[in-house]
C-alpha atoms as a PDB file:
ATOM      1  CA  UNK A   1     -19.567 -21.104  -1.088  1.00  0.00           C
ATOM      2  CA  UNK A   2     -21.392 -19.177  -3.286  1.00  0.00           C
ATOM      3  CA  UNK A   3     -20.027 -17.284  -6.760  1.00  0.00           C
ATOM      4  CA  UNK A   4     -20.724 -14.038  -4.512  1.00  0.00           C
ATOM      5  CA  UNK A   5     -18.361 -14.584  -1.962  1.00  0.00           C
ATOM      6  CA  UNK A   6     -15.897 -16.135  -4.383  1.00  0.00           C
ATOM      7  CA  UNK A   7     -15.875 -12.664  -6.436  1.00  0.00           C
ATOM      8  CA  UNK A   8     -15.615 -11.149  -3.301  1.00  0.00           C
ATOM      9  CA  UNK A   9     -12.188 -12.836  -2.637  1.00  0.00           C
ATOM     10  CA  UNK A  10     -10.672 -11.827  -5.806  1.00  0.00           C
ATOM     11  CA  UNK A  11     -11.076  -8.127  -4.809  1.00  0.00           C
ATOM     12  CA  UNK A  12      -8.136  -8.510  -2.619  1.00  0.00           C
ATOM     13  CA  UNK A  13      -6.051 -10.903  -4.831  1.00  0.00           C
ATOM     14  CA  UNK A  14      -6.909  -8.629  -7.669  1.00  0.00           C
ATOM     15  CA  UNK A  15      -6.099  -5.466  -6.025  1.00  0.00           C
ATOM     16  CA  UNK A  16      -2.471  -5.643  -6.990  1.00  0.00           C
ATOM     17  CA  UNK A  17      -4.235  -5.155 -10.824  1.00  0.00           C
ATOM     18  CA  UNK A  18      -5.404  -1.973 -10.319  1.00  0.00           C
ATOM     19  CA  UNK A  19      -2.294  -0.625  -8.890  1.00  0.00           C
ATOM     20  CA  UNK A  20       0.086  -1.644 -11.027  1.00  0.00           C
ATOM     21  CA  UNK A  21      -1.241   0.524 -14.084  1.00  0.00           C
ATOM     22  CA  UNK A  22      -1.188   3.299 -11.581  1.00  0.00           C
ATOM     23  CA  UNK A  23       3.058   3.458 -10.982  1.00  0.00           C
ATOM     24  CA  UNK A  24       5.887   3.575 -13.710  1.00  0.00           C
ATOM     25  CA  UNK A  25       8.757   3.688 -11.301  1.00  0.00           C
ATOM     26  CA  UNK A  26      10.537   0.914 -11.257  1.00  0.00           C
ATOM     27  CA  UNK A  27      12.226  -0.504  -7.752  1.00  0.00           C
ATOM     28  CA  UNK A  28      14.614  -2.674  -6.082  1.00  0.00           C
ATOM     29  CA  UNK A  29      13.333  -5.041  -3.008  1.00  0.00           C
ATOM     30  CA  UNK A  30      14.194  -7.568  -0.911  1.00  0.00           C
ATOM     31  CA  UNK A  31      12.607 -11.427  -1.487  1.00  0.00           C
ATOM     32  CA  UNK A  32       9.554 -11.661   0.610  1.00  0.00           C
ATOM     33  CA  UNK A  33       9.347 -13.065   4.358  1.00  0.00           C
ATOM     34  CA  UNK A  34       5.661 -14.614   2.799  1.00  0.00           C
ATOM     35  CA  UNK A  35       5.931 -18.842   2.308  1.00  0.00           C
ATOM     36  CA  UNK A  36       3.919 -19.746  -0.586  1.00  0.00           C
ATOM     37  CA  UNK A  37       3.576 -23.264  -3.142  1.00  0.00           C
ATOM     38  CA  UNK A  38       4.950 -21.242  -6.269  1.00  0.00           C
ATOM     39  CA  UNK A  39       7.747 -22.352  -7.322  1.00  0.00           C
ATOM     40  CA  UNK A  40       9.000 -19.710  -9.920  1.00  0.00           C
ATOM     41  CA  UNK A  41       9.230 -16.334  -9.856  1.00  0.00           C
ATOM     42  CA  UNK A  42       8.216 -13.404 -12.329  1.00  0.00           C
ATOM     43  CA  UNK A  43      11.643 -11.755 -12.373  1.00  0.00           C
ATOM     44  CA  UNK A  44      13.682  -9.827  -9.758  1.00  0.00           C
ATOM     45  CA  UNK A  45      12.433  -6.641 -11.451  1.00  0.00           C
ATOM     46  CA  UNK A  46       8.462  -5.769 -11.097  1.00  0.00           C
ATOM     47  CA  UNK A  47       7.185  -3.888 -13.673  1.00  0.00           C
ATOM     48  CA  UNK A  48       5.934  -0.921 -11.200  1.00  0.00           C
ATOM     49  CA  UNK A  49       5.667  -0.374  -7.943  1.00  0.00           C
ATOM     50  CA  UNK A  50       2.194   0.678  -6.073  1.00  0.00           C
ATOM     51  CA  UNK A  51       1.426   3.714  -4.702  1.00  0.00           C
ATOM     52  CA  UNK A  52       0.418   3.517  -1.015  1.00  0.00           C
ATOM     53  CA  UNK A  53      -1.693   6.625  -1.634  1.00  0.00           C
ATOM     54  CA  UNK A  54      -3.413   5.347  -3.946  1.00  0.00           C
ATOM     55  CA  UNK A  55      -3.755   1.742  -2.224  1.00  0.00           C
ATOM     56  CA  UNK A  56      -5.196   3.216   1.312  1.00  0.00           C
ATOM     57  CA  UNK A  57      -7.912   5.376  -1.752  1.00  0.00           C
ATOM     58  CA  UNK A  58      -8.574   1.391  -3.272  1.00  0.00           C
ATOM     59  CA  UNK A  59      -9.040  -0.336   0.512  1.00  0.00           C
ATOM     60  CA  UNK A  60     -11.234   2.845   1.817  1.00  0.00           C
ATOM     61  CA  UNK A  61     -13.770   2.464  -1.198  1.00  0.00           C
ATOM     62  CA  UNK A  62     -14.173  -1.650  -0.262  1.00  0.00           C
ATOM     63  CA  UNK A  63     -13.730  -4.524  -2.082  1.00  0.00           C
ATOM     64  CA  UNK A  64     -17.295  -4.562  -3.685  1.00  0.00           C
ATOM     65  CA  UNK A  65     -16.175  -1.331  -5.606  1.00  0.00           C
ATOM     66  CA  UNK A  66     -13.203  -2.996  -6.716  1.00  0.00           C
ATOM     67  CA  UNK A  67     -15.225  -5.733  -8.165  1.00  0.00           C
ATOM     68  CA  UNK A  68     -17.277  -3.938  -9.640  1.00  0.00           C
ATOM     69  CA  UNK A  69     -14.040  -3.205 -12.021  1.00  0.00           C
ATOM     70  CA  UNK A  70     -11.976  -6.120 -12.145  1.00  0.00           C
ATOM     71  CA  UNK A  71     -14.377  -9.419 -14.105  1.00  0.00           C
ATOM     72  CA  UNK A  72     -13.242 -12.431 -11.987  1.00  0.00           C
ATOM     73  CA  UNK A  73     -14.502 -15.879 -12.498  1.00  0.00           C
ATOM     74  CA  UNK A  74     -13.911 -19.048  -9.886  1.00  0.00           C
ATOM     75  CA  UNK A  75     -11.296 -21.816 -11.529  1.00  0.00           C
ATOM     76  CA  UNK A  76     -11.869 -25.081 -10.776  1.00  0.00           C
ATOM     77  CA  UNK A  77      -9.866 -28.087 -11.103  1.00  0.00           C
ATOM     78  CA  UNK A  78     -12.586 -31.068 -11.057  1.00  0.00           C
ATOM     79  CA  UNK A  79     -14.629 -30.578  -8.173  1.00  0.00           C
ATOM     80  CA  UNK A  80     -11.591 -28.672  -6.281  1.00  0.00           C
ATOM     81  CA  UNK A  81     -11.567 -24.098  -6.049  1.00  0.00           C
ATOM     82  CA  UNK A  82      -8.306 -22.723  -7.074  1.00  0.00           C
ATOM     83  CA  UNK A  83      -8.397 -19.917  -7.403  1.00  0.00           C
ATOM     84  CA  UNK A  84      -9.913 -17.074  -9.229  1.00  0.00           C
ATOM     85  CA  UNK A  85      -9.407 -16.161 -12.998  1.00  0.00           C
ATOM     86  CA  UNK A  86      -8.927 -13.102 -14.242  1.00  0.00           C
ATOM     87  CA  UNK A  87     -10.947 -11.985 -17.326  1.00  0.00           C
ATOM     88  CA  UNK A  88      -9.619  -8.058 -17.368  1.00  0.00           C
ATOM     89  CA  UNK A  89      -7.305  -5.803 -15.479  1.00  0.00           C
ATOM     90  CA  UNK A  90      -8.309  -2.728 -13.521  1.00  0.00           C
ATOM     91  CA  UNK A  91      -8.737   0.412 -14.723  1.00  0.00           C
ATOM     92  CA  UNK A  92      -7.343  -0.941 -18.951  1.00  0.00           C
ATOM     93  CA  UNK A  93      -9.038  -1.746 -21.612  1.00  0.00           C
ATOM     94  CA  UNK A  94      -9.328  -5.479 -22.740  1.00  0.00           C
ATOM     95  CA  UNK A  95      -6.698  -5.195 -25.601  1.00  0.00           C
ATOM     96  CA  UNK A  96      -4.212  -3.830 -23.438  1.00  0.00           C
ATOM     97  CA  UNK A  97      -0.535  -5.437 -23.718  1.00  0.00           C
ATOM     98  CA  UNK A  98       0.043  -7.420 -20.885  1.00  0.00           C
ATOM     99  CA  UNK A  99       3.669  -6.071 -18.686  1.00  0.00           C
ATOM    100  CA  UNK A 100       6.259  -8.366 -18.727  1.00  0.00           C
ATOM    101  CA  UNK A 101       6.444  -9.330 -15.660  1.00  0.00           C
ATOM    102  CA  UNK A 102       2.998  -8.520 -14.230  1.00  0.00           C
ATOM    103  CA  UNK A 103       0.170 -10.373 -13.627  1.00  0.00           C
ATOM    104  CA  UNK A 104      -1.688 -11.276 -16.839  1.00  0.00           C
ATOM    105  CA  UNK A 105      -5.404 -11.902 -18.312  1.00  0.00           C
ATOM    106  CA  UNK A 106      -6.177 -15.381 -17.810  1.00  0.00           C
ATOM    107  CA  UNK A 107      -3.995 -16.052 -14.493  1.00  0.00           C
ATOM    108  CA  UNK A 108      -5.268 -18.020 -12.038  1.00  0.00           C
ATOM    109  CA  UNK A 109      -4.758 -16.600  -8.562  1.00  0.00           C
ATOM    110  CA  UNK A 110      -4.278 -18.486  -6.120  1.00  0.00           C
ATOM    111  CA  UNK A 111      -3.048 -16.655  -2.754  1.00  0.00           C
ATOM    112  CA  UNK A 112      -2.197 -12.992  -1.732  1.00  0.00           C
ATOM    113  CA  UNK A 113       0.483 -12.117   0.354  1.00  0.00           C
ATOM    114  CA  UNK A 114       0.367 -16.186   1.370  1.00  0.00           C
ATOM    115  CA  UNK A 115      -3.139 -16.387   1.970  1.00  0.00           C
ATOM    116  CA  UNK A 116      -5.000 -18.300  -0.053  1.00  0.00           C
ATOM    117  CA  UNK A 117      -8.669 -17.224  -0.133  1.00  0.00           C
ATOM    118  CA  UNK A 118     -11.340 -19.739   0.239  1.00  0.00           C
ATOM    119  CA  UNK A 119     -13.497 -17.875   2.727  1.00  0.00           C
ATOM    120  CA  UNK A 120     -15.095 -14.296   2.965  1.00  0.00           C
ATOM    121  CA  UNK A 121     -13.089 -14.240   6.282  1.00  0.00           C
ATOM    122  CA  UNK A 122      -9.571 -15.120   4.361  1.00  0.00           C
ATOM    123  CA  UNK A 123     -10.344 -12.142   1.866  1.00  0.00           C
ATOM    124  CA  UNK A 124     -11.088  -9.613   4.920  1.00  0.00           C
ATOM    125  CA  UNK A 125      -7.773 -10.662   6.539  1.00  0.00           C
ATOM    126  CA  UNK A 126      -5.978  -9.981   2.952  1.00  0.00           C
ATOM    127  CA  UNK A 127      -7.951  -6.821   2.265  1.00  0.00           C
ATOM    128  CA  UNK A 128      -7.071  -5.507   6.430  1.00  0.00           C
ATOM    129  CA  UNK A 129      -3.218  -6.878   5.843  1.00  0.00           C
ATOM    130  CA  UNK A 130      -2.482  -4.171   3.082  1.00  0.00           C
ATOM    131  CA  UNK A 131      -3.098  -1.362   4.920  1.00  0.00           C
ATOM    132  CA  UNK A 132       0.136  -2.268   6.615  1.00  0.00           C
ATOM    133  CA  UNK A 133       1.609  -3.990   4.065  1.00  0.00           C
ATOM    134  CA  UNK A 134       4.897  -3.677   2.208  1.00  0.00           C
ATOM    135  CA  UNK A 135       4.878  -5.358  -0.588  1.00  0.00           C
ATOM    136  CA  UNK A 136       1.974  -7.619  -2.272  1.00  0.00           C
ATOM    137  CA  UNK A 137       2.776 -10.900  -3.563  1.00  0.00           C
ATOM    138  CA  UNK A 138       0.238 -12.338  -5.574  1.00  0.00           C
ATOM    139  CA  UNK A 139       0.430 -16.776  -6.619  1.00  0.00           C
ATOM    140  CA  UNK A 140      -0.765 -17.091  -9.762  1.00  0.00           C
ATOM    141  CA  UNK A 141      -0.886 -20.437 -12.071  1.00  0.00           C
ATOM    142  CA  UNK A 142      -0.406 -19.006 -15.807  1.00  0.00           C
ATOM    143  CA  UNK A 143      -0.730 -22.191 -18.309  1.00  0.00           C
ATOM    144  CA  UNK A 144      -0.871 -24.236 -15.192  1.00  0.00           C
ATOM    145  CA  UNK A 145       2.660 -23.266 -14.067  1.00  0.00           C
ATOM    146  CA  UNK A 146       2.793 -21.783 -10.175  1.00  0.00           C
ATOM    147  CA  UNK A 147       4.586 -17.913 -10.333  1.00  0.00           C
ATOM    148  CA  UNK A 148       4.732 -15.431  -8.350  1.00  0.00           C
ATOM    149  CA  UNK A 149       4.528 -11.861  -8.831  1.00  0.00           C
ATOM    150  CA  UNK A 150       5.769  -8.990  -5.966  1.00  0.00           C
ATOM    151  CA  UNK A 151       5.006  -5.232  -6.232  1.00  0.00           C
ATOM    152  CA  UNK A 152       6.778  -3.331  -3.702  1.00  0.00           C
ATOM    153  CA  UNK A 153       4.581  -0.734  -1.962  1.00  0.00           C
ATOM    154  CA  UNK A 154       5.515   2.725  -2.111  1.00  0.00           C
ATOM    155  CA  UNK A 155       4.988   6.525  -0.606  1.00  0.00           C
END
């Protein structure tokens, strides 16, 4: 698979990114239905919540706008994908403090809502899922730990 493709991915996994600069209110939520390998999470609290206005505006532009914002680069453990890393955040600048409990520069991410992305076709069925979706829970590994962040989705 080629670096293209793999970018392409990270449009969905990275979507949560742009969102979650876009939301102050904070939220309560139930644990997600979504199985996953991480085996910690972030903390009960997110630090925002997404806007489903502003999500259905993100998934009509596409995910090669979206890349076109968020720098991703494929991680690689020997000859094995990962996931993607991220190198900035959506829509802040590169110096930008990092939320508690948020996804941070230099994750890895490794599924979306309990997909992991390997395949153009395993980003479309990520990007299509959160037009419905409630929540987006994104597996990152951050200093090679598994975590999990969740953002509740919100009108």
């Amino acid at each position: 698979m080629n670096d293209a493709f793999m970018r392409f991915f990270l449009t969905s996994a990275l979507l949560v990114l742009v969102l979650t600069g876009c939301a102050t209110q904070q939220y309560n939520f139930e644990e997600p239905a979504v199985s996953s390998t991480a085996s910690s999470q972030v903390d009960a609290t997110p630090p925002s919540v997404v806007d489903r206005t502003i999500l259905d505006a993100v998934l009509s532009d596409g995910p090669g706008r979206f890349l076109q914002r968020m720098p991703v680069t494929p991680q690689r453990q020997g000859n094995a994908f990962i996931g993607f890393r991220i190198l900035a955040l959506y829509g802040q600048p590169p110096d930008a403090e990092p939320t508690v409990n948020g996804v941070h520069v230099g994750d890895v991410v490794t599924a979306v809502n309990g997909i992991s992305i390997r395949r153009p076709d395993d980003l479309m069925r990520v990007w299509n899922g959160l037009r419905n979706a409630r929540q987006i829970v994104v597996d990152v590994k951050r200093r090679s730990k598994p975590l999990r962040v969740i953002y509740p989705i919100v009108r």
